[in-house]
N, C-alpha and C. Protein backbone atom coordinates (compact mmCIF):
# COMPACT_ATOMS: atom_id res chain seq x y z
N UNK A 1 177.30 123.21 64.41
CA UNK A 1 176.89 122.38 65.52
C UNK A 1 175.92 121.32 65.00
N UNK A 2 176.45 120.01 65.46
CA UNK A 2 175.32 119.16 65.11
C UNK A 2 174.29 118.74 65.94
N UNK A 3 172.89 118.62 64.97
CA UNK A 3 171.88 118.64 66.50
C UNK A 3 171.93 116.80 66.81
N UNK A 4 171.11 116.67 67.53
CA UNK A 4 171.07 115.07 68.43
C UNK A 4 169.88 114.61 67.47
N UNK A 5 170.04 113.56 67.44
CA UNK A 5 168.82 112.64 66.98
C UNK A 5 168.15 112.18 67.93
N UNK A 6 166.50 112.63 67.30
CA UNK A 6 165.54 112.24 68.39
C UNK A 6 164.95 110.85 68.08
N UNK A 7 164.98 110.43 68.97
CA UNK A 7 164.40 108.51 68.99
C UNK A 7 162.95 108.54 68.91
N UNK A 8 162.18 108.00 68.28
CA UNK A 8 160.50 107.76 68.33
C UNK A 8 160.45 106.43 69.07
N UNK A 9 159.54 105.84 69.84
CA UNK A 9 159.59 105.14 70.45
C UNK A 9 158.03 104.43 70.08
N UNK A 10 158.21 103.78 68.86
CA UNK A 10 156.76 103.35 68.50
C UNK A 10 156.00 102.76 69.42
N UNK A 11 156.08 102.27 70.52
CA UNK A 11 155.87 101.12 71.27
C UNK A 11 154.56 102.37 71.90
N UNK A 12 155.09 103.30 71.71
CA UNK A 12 153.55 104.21 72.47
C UNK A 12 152.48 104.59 71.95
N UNK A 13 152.74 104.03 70.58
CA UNK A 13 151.11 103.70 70.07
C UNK A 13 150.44 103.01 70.44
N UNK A 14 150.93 101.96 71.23
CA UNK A 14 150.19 100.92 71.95
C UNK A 14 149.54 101.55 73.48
N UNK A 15 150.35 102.65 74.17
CA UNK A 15 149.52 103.17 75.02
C UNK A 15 148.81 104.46 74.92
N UNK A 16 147.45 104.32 75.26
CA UNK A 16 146.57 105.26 75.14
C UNK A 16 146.09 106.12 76.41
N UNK A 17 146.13 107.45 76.22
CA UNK A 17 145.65 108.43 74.61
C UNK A 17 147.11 109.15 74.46
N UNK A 18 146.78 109.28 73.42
CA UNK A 18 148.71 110.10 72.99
C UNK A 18 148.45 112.05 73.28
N UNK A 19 149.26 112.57 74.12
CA UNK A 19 149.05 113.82 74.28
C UNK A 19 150.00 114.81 73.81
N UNK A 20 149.96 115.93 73.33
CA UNK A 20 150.94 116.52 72.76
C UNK A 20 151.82 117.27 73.55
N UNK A 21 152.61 118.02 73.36
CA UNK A 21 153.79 118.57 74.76
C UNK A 21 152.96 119.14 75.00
N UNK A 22 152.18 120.18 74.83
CA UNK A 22 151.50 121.37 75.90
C UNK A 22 150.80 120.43 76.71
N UNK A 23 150.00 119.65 76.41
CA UNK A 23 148.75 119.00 76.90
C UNK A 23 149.47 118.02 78.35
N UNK A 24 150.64 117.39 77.77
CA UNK A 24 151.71 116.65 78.47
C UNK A 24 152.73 117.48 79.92
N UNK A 25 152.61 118.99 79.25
CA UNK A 25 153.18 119.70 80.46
C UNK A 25 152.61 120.01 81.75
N UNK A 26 151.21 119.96 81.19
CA UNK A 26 150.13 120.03 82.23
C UNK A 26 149.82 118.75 83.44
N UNK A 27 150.92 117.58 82.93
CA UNK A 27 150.50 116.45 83.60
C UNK A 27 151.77 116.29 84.66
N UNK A 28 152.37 117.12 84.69
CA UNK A 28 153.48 117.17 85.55
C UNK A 28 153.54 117.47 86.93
N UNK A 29 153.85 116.86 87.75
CA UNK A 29 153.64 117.69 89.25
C UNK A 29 154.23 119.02 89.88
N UNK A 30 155.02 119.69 88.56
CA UNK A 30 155.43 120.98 88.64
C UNK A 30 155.17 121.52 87.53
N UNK A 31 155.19 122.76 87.72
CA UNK A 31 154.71 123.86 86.40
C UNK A 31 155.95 123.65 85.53
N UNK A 32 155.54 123.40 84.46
CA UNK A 32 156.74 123.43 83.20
C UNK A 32 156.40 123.71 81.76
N UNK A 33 157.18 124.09 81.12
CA UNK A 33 156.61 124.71 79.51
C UNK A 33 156.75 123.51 78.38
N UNK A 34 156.30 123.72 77.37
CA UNK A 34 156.35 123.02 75.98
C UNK A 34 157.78 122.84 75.81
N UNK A 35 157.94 123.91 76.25
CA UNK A 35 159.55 124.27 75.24
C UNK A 35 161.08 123.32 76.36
N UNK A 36 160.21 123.44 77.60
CA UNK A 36 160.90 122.51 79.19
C UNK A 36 160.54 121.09 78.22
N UNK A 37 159.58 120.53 78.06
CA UNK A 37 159.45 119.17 77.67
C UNK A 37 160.30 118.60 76.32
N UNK A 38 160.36 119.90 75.19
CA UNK A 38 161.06 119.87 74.43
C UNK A 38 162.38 119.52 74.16
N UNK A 39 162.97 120.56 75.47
CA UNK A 39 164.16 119.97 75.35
C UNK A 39 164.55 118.59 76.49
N UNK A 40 164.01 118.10 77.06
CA UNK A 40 163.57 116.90 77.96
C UNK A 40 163.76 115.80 76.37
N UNK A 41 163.26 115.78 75.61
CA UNK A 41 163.21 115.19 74.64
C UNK A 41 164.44 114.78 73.74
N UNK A 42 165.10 116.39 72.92
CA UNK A 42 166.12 116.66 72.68
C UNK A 42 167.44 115.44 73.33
N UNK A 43 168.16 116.70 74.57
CA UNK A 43 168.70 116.07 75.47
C UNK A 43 168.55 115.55 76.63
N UNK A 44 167.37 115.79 77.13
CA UNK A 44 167.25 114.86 78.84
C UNK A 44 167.69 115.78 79.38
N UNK A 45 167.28 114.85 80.78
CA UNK A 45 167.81 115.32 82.13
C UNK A 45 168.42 114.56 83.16
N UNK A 46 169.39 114.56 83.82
CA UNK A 46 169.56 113.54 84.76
C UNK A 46 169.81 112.14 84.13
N UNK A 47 170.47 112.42 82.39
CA UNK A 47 170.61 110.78 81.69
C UNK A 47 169.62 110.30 81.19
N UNK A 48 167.87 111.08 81.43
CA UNK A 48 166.60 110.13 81.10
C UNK A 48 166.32 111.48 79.96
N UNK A 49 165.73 110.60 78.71
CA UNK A 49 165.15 111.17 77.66
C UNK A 49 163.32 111.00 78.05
N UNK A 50 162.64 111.66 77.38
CA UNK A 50 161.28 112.34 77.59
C UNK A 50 160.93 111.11 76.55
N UNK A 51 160.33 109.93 76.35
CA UNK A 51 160.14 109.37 75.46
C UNK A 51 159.27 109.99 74.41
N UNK A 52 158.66 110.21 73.26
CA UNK A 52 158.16 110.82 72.23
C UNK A 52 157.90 109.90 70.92
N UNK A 53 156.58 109.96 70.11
CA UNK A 53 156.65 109.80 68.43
C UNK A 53 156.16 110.94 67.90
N UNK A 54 156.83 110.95 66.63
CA UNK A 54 156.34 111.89 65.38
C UNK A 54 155.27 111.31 65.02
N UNK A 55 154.13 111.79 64.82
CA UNK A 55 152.60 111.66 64.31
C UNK A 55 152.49 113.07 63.30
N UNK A 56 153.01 112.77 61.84
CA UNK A 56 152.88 114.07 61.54
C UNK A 56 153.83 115.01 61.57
N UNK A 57 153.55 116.32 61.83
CA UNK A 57 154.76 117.49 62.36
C UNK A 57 154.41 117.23 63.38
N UNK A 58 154.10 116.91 64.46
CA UNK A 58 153.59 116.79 65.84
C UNK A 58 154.65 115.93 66.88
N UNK A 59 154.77 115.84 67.58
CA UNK A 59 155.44 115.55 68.49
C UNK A 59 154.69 114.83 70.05
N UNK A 60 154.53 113.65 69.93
CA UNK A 60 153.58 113.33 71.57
C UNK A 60 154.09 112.24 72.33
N UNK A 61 153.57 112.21 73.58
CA UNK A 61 153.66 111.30 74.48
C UNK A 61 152.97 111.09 75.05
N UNK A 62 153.11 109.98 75.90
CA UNK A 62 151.88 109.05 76.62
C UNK A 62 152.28 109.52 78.12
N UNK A 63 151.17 109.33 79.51
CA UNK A 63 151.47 109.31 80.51
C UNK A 63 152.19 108.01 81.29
N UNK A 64 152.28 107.43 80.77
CA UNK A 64 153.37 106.30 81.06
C UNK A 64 154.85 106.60 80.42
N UNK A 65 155.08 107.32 79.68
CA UNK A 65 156.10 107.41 79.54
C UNK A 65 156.47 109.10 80.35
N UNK A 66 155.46 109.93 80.79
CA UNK A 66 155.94 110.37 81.73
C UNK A 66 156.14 110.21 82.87
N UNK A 67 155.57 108.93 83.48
CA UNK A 67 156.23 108.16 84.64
C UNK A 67 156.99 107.45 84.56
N UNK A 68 157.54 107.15 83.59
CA UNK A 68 159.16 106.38 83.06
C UNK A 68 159.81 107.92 83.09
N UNK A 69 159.33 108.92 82.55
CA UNK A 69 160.87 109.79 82.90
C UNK A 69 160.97 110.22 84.13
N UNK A 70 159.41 110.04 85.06
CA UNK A 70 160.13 111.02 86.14
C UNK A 70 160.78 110.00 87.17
N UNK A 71 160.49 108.22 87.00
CA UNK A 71 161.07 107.10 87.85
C UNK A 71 162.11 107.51 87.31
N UNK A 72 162.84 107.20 86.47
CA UNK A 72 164.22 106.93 85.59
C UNK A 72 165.23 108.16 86.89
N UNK A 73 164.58 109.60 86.67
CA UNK A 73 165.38 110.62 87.26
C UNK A 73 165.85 110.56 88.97
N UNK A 74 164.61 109.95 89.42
CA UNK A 74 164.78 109.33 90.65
C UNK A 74 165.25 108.76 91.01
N UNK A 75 165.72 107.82 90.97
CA UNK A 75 166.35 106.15 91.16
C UNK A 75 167.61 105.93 90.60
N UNK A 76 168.72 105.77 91.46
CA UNK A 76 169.99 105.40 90.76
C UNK A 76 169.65 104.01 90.15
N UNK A 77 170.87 103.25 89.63
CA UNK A 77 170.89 101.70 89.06
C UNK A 77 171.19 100.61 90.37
N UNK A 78 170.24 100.07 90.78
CA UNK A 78 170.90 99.78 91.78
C UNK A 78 172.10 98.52 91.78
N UNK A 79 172.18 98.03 90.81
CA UNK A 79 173.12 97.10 90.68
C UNK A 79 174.44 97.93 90.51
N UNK A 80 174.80 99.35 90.76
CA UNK A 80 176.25 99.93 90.90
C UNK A 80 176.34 100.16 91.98
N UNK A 81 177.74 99.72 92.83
CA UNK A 81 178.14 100.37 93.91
C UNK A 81 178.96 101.61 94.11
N UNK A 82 178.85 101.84 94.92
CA UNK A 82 179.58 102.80 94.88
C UNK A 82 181.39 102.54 94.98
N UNK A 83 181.84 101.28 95.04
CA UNK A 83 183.03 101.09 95.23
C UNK A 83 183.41 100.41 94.34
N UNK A 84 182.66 100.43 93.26
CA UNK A 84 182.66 99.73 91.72
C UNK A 84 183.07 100.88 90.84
N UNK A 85 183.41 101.06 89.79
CA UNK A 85 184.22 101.78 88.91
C UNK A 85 182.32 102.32 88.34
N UNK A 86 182.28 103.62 88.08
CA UNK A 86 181.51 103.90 87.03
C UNK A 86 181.38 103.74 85.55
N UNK A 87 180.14 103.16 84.83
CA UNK A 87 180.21 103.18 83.37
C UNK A 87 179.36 103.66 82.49
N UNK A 88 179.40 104.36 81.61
CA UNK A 88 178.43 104.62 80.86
C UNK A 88 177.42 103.49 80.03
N UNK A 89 176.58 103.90 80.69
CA UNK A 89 175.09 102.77 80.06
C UNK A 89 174.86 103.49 78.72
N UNK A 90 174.37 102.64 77.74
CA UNK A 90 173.76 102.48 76.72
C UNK A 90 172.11 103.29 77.21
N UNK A 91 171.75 103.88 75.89
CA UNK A 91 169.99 104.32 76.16
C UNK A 91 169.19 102.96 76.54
N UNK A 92 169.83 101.50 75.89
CA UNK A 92 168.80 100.83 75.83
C UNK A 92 168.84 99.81 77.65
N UNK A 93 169.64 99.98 77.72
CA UNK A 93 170.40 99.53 79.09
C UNK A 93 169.54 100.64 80.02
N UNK A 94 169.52 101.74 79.81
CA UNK A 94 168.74 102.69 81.15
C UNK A 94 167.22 102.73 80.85
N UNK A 95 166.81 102.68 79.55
CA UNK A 95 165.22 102.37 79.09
C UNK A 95 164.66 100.81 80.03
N UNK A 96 165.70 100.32 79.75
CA UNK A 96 165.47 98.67 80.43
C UNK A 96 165.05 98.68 81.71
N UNK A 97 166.38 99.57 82.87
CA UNK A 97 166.07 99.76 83.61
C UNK A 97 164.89 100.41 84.58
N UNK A 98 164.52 101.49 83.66
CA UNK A 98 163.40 102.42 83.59
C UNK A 98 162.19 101.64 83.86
N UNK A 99 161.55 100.56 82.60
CA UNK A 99 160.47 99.99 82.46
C UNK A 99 160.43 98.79 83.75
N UNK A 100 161.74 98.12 83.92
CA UNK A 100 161.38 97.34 85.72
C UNK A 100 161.36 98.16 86.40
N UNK A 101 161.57 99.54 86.60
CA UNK A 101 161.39 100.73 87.96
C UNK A 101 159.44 100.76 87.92
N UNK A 102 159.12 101.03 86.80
CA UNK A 102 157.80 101.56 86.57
C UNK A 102 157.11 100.35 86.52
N UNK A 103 157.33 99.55 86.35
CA UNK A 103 156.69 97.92 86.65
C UNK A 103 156.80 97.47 88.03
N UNK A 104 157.56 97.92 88.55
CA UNK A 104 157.61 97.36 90.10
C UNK A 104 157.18 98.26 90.87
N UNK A 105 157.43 100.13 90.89
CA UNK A 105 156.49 101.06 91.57
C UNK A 105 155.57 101.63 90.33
N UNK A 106 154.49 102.12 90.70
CA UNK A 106 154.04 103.17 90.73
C UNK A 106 153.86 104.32 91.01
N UNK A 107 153.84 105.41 90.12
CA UNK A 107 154.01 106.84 89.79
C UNK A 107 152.66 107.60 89.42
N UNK A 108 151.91 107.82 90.33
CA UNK A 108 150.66 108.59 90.25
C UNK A 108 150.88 109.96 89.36
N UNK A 109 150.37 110.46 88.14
CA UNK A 109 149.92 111.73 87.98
C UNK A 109 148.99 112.23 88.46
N UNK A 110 148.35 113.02 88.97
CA UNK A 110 146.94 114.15 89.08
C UNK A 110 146.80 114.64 87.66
């Protein structure tokens, strides 16, 4: 079995502070594990990847990019109808979409 390649998304060195999955699971509005974020990362959910960089053996993310995954899961595309043929988007095509969702609402953590 071959595993998936995980994407680093350097661009989140630019947002601060970088937290690691445990620290990151805790920022969720439901109880979830390291190992839940992990594979969020891996393969996704709902089409949206957990954005992440390698720092090291380490593995982290920013809270903006956990409000890019939890907009992304929410929100269809709205430019598809439903009486339009379905297509598979590109990562960079639903990332796109993602960052105008989270630019136009806001996504409170506690």
């Amino acid at each position: 079995m071959a595993s998936k390649q995980i994407f680093d998304h350097p661009k989140l060195l630019e947002e601060t502070p970088l937290l690691d999955l445990t620290e990151a699971a805790k920022k969720f509005p439901v109880r979830c594990s390291r190992s839940t974020l992990e594979r969020w990362v891996r393969t996704g959910t709902r089409g949206v990847l957990l954005e992440t960089i390698l720092v090291g053996n380490r593995r982290f993310t920013t809270e903006p990019a956990i409000e890019r995954f939890l907009v992304g899961q929410q929100h269809t595309i709205p430019e598809q109808s439903r009486l339009e043929p379905r297509r598979n988007l590109s990562r960079k095509e639903i990332a796109e979409v993602i960052y105008e969702r989270v630019d136009n609402e806001s996504l409170w953590l506690e």
